[in-house]
Protein backbone atom coordinates (compact mmCIF):
# COMPACT_ATOMS: atom_id res chain seq x y z
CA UNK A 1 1.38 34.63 -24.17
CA UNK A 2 2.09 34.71 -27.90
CA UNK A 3 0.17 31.32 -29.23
CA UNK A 4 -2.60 28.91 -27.88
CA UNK A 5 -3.23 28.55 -24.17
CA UNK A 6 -5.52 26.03 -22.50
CA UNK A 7 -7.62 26.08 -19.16
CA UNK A 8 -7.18 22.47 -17.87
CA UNK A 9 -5.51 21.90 -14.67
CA UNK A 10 -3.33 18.92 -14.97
CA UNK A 11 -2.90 17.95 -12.31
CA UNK A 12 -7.22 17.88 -11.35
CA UNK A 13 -8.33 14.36 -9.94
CA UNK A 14 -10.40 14.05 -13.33
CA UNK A 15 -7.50 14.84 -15.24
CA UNK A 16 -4.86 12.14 -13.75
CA UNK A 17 -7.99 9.56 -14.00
CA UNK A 18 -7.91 9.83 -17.58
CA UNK A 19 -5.20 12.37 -19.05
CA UNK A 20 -5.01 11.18 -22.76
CA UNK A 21 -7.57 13.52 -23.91
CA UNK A 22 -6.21 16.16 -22.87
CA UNK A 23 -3.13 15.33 -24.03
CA UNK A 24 -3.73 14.91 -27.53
CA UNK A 25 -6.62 18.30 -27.14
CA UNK A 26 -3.09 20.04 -26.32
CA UNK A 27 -0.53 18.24 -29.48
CA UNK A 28 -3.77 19.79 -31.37
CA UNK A 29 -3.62 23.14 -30.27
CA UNK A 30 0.78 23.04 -31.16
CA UNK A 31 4.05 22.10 -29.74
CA UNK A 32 3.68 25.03 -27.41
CA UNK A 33 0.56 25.80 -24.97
CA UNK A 34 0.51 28.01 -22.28
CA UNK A 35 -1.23 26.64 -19.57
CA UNK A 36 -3.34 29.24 -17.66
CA UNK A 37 -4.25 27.36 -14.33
CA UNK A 38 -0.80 26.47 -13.62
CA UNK A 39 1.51 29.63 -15.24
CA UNK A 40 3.30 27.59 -16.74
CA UNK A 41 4.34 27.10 -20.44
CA UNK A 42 3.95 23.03 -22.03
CA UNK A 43 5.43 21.98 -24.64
CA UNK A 44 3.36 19.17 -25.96
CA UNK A 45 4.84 17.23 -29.12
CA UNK A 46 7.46 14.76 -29.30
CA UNK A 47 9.78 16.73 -31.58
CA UNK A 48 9.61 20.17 -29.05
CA UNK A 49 9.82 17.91 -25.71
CA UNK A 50 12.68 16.13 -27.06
CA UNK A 51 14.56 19.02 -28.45
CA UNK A 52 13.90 20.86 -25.57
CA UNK A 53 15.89 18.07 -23.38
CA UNK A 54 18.44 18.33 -25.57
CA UNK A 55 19.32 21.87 -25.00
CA UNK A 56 20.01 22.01 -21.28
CA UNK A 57 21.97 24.85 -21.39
CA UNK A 58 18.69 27.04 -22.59
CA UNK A 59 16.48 25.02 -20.68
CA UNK A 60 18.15 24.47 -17.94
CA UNK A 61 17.33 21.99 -14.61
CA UNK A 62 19.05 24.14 -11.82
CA UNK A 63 16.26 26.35 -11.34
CA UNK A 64 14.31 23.43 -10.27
CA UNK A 65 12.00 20.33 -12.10
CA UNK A 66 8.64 21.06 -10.41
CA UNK A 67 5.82 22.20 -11.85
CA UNK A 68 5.68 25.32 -9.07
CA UNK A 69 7.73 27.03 -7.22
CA UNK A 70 7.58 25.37 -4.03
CA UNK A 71 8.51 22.05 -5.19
CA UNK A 72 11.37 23.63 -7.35
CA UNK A 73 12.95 25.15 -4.11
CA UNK A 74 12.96 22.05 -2.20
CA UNK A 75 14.19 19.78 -5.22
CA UNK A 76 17.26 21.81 -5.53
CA UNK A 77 20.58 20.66 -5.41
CA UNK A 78 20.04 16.50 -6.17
CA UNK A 79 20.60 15.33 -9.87
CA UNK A 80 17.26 16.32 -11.53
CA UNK A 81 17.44 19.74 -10.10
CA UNK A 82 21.05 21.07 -11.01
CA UNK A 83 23.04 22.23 -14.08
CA UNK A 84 26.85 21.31 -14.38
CA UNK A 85 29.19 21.48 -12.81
CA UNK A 86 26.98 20.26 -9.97
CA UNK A 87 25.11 17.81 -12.45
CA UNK A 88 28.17 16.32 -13.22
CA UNK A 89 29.56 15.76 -10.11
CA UNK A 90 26.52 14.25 -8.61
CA UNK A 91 25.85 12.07 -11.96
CA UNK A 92 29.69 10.75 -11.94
CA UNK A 93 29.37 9.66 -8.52
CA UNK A 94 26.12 7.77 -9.08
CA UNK A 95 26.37 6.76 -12.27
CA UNK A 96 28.59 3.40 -11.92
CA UNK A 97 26.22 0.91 -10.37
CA UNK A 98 23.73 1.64 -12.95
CA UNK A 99 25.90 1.20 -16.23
CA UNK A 100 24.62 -1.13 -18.67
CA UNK A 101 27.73 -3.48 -17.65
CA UNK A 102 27.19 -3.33 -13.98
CA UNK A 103 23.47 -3.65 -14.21
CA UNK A 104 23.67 -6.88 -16.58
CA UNK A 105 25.43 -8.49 -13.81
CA UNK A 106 22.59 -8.66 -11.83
CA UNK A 107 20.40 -10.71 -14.45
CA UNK A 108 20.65 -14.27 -13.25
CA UNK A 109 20.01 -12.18 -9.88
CA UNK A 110 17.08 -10.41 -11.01
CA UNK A 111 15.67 -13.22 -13.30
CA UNK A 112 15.73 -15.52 -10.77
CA UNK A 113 13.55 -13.58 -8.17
CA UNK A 114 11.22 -12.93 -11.21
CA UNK A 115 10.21 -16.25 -11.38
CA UNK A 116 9.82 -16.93 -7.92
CA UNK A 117 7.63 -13.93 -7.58
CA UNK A 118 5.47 -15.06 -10.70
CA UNK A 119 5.56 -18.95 -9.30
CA UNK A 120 3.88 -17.26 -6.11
CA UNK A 121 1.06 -15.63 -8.31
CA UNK A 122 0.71 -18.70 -10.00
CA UNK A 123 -0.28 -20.65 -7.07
CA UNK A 124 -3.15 -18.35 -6.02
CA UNK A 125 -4.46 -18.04 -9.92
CA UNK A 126 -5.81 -14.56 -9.29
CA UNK A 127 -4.12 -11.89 -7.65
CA UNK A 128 -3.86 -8.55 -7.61
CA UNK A 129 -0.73 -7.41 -10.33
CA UNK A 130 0.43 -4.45 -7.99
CA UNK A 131 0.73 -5.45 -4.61
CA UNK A 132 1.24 -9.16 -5.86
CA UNK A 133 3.58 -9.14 -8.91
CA UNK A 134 4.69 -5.12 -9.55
CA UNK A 135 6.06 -3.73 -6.24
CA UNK A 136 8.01 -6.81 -5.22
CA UNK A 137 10.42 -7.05 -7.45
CA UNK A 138 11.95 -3.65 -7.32
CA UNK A 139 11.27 -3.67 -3.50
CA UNK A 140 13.39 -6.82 -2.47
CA UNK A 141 16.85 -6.05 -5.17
CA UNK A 142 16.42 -2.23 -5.43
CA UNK A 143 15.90 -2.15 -1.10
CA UNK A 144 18.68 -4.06 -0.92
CA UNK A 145 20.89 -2.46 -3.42
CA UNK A 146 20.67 1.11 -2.00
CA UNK A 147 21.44 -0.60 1.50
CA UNK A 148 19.50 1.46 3.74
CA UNK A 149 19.07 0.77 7.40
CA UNK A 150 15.52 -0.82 8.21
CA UNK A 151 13.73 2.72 8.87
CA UNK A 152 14.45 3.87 5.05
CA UNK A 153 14.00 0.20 3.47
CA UNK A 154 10.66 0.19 5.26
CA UNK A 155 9.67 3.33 3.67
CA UNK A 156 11.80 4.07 0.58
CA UNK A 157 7.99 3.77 -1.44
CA UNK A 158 6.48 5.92 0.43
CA UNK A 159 8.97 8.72 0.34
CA UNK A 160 9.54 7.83 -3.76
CA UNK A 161 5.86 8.53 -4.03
CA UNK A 162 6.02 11.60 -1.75
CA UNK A 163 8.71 13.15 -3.89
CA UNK A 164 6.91 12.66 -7.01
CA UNK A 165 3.01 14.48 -4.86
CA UNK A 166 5.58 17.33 -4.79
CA UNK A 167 7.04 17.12 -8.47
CA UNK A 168 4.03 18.58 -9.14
CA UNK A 169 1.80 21.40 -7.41
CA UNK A 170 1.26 21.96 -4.28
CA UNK A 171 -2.95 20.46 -3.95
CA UNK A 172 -3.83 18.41 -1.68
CA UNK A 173 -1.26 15.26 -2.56
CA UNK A 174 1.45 18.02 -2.67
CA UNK A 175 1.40 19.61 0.41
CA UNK A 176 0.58 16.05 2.22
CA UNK A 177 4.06 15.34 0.85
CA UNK A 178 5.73 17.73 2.58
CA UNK A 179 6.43 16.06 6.24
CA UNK A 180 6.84 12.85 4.39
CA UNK A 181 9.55 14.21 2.61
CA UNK A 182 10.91 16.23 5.88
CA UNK A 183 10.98 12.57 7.50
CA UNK A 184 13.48 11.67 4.62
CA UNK A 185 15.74 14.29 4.93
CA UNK A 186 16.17 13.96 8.38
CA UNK A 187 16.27 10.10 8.09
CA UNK A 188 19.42 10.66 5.44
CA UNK A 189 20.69 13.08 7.38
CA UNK A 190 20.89 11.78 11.13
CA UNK A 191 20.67 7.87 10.46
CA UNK A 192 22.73 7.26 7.03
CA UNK A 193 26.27 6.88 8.24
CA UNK A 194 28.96 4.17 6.99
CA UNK A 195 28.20 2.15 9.94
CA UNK A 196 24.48 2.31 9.02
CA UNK A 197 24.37 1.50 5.38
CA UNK A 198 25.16 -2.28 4.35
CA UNK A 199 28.57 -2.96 3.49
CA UNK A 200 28.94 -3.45 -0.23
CA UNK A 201 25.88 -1.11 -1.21
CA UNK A 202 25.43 1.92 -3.05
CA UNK A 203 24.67 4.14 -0.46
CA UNK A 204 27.74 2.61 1.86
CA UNK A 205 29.80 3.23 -1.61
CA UNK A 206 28.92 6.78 -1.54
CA UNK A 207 29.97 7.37 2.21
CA UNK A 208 33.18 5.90 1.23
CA UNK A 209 34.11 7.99 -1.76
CA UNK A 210 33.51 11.14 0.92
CA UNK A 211 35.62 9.19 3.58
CA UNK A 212 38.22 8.94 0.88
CA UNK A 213 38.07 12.89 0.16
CA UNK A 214 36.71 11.71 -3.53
CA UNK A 215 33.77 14.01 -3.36
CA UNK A 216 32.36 16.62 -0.93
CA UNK A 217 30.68 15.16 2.01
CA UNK A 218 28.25 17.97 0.79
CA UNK A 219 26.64 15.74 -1.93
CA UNK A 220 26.15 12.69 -0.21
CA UNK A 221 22.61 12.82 1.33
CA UNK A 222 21.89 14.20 -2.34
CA UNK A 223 23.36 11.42 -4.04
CA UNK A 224 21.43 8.70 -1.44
CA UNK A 225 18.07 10.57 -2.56
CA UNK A 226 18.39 9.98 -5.90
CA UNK A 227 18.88 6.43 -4.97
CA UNK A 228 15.38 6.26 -3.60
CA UNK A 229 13.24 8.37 -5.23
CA UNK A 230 13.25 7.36 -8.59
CA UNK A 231 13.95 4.01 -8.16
CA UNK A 232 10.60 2.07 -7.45
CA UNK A 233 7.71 3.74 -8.48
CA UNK A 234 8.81 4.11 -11.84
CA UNK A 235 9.24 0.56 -12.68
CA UNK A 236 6.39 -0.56 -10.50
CA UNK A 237 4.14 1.92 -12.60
CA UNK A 238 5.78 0.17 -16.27
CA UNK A 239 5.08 -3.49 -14.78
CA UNK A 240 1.89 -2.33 -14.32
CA UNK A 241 0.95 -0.74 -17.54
CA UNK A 242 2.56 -4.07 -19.07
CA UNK A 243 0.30 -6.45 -17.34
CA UNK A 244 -3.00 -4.37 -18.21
CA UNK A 245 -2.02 -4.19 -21.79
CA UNK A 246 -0.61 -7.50 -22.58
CA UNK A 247 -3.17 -9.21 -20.90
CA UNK A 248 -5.88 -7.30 -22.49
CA UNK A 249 -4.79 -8.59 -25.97
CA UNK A 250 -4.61 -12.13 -25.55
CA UNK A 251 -2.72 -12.38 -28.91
CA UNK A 252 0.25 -10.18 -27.19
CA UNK A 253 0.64 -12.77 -24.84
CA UNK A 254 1.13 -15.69 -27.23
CA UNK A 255 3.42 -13.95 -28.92
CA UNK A 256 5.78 -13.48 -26.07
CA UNK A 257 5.66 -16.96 -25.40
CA UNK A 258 6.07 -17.89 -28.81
CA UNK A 259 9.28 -15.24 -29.03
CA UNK A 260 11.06 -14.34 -25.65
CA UNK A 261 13.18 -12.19 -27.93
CA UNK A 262 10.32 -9.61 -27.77
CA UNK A 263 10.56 -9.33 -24.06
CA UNK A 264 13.13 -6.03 -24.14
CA UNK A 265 10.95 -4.17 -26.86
CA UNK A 266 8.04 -5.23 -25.08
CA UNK A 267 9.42 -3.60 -21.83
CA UNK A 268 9.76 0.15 -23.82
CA UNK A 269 6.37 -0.07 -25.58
CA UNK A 270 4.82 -0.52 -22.16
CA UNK A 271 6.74 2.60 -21.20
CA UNK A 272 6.20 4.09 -24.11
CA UNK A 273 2.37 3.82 -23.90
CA UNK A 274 2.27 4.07 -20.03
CA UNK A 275 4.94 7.00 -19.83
CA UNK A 276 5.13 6.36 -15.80
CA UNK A 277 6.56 10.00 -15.36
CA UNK A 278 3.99 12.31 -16.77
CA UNK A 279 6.30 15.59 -16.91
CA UNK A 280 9.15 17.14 -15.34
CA UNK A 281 9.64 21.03 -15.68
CA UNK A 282 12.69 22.99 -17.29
CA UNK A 283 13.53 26.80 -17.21
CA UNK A 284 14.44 29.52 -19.76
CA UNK A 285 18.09 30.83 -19.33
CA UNK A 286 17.65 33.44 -21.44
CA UNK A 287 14.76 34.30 -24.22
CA UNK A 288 13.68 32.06 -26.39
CA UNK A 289 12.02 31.36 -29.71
CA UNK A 290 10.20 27.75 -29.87
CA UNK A 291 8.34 27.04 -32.95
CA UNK A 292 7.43 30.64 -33.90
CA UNK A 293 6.60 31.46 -30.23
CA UNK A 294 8.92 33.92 -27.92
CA UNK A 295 9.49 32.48 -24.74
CA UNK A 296 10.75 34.96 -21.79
CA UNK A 297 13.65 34.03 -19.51
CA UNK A 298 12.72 32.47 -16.46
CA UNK A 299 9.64 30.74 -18.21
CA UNK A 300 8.70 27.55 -16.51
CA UNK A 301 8.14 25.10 -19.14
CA UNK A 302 6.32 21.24 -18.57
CA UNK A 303 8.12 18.85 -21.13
CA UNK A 304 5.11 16.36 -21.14
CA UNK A 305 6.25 13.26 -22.01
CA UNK A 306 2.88 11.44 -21.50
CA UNK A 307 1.83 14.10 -24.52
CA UNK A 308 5.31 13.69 -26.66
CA UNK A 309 4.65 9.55 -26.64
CA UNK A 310 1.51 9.33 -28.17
CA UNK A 311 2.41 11.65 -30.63
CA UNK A 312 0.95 9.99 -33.95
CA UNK A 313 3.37 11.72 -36.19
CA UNK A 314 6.32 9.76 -34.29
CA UNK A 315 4.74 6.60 -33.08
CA UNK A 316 1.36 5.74 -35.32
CA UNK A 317 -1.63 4.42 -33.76
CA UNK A 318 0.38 5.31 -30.63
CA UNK A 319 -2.95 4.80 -28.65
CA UNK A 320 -2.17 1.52 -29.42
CA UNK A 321 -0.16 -1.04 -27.59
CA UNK A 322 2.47 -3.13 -29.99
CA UNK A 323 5.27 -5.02 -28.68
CA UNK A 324 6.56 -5.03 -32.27
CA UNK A 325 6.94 -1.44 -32.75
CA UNK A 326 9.70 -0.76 -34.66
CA UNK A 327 10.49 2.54 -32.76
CA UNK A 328 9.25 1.80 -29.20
CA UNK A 329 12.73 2.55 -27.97
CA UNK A 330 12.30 6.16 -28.99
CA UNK A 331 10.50 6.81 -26.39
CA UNK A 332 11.35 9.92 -24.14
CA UNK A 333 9.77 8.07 -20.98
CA UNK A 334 13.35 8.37 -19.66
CA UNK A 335 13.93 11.52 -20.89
CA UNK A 336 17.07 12.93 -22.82
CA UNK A 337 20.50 14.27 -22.99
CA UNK A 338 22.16 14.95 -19.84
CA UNK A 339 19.31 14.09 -17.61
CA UNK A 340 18.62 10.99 -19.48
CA UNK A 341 17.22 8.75 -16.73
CA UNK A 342 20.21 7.11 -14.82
CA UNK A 343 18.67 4.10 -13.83
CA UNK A 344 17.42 3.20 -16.97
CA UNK A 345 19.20 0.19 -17.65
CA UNK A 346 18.20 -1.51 -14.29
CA UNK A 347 14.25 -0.47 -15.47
CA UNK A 348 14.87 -2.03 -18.73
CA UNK A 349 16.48 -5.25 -16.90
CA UNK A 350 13.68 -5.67 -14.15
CA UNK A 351 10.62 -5.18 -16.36
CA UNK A 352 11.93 -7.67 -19.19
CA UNK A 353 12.86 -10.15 -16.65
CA UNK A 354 9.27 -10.09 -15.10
CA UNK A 355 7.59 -10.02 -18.70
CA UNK A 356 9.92 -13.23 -19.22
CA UNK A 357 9.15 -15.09 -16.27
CA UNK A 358 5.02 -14.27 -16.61
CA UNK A 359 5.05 -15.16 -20.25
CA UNK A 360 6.27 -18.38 -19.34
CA UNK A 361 4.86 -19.41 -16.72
CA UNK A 362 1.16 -17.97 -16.94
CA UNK A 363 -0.85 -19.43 -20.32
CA UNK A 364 -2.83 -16.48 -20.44
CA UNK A 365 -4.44 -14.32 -18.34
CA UNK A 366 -7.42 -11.91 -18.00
CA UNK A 367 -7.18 -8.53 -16.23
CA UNK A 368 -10.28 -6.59 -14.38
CA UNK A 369 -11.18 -2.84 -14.30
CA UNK A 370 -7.62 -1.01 -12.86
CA UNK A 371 -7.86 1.16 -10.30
CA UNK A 372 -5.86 4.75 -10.88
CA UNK A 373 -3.08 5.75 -8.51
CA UNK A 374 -3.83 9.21 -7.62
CA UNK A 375 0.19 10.90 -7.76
CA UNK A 376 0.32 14.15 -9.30
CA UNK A 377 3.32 12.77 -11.33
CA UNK A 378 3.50 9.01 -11.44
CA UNK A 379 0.90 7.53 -14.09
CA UNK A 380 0.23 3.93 -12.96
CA UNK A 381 -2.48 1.51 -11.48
CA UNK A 382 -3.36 1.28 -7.53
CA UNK A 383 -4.56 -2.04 -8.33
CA UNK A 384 -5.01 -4.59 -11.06
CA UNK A 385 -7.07 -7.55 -10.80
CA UNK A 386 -5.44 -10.54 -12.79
CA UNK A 387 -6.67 -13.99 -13.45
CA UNK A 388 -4.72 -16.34 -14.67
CA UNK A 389 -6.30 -18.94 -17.60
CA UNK A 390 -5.59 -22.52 -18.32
């Protein structure tokens, strides 16, 4: 390795407890670290991550997103994992649901299941944000969007968070993943017919574009797995960085009230901050030179955008949460590009509803000591104590 390399594991217990050390020990040591306990190169600061993104056709996705090999064999072939023309294909057919248009239709939708979910908190005046106020919301429109049959609405979290154990190495969480994610398969592949899926859904909208002889029958249990795995824990894990840091700064709070307006920037600084994927992985297609260092083809490199969000030189006192940021929507939480996150606009749409609907209702609140969700990918709470004041 030509440049600075680093020892830490990532993906250790200690290290997912408490990452941001690390992460800023590595933007210290340059945009580009080789990391010796996992092989793989990291790029580090915002500028390289982002850049790096940007390029797909030298860093490309088809090779797999994982931060081994194992989970880049058995990711290949869905969105996250491929390269046009296959990229394309799959990103056309599930791209129209989750247009800014489409998704905007759901807001009176969404909004109103907000506040019944925060009216429900409200009546116990403490409850626990993840179980209580996070996971519902997502769970009862995104479950019912996808329109699975009960067996995969009844476990579409589980299998999300199974997919994201195996984003990263196979440890303990990763290769505990592995059945789950064999149950999905088979689920998608011996249960998920027309007659199955809820008429009107995505998934049902797939299965019709294949009936039609729109797109290969080939792609459509790929195309239904991108429906589910990155469409809960994500925004469970950004409602749940929101609540911590909000209520934390009791000052945040009244300023939401005071200015609903700040809802939507809000929303990105607590992804910003929280960054609820920590990286996904991108290969050399050829050799490379990234800021002064040669890169060999087929070099596994970890865009860490955890790292490239708290960069200081992009976002200062990024260590710091501010829902008046000026740049909080520069965040690369969704990525960028052609893999820019798909369902970023539903996100966007379900978090600022919810940060509506508690600033509101709730006066203030207090929040306990989290407890860390152990997922070699996700970054979020297991639980969060809340009290609500006044």
């Amino acid at each position: 390795m030509d440049g600075p390399s680093d020892p830490v594991n990532l993906y250790d217990d200690a290290v997912i407890r408490d990452p941001w050390p690390h992460y800023a020990r590595l933007r210290d040591l340059g945009p580009v670290v080789w990391m010796e306990a996992l092989g793989n190169y990291a790029f580090t600061q915002y500028d390289t991550v982002r850049n790096g993104l940007r390029d797909h056709e030298t860093h490309i996705s088809s090779l797999g997103a994982a931060a081994d090999d194992f989970g880049c064999t058995h990711q290949r072939g869905n969105t996250v994992a491929s390269d046009a023309p296959r990229h394309t294909t799959l990103r056309d057919t599930i791209s129209p649901p989750l247009l800014r248009d489409s998704v905007e239709t759901l807001r009176p939708q969404i909004q109103s299941i907000a506040d019944d979910i925060v009216a429900n908190c409200m009546k116990k005046g403490s409850f626990e944000a993840i179980a209580d106020l996070a996971q519902p919301l997502p769970l009862m429109l995104v479950r019912d969007l996808v329109g699975l049959p009960d067996f995969g609405r009844e476990n579409m979290l589980k299998w999300a968070s199974a997919a994201f154990d195996m984003q990263g190495i196979q440890n303990a969480r990763g290769q505990a993943a592995r059945p789950v994610i064999a149950e999905m398969k088979e689920f998608i592949t011996r249960d998920v017919t027309p007659d199955t899926l809820k008429p009107g859904s995505w998934s049902h909208r797939i299965t019709e574009l294949a009936a039609r002889g729109e797109i290969d029958p080939e792609i459509v249990p790929f195309a239904i797995r991108d429906y589910i795995n990155p469409s809960l824990d994500t925004t469970i894990s950004a409602i749940g960085h929101f609540i911590f840091h909000a209520g934390s700064n009791p000052d945040t709070w009244q300023k939401l009230k005071d200015d609903p307006s700040l809802a939507l920037n809000a929303a990105h600084e607590a992804i910003r901050i929280g960054t609820p994927i920590r990286s996904f992985s991108r290969h050399t297609s050829k050799p490379v030179e990234i800021a002064g260092h040669q890169l060999p083809k087929g070099a596994r490199v970890m865009m860490l955008y955890s790292s490239a969000n708290r960069d200081e030189t992009i976002f200062p006192q990024a260590d710091e949460f501010d829902i008046e940021r000026r740049n909080a929507r520069r965040h690369l939480a969704f990525g960028a590009g052609v893999h820019m996150c798909a369902g970023m606009h539903l996100a966007l749409l379900e978090i600022e509803c919810l940060i509506l609907a508690m600033t509101q209702q709730m006066p203030a609140v207090t929040v306990g000591t989290p407890t860390i969700a152990m997922n070699n990918s996700i970054c979020a709470f297991a639980e969060l104590p809340v009290h609500i004041q006044g």
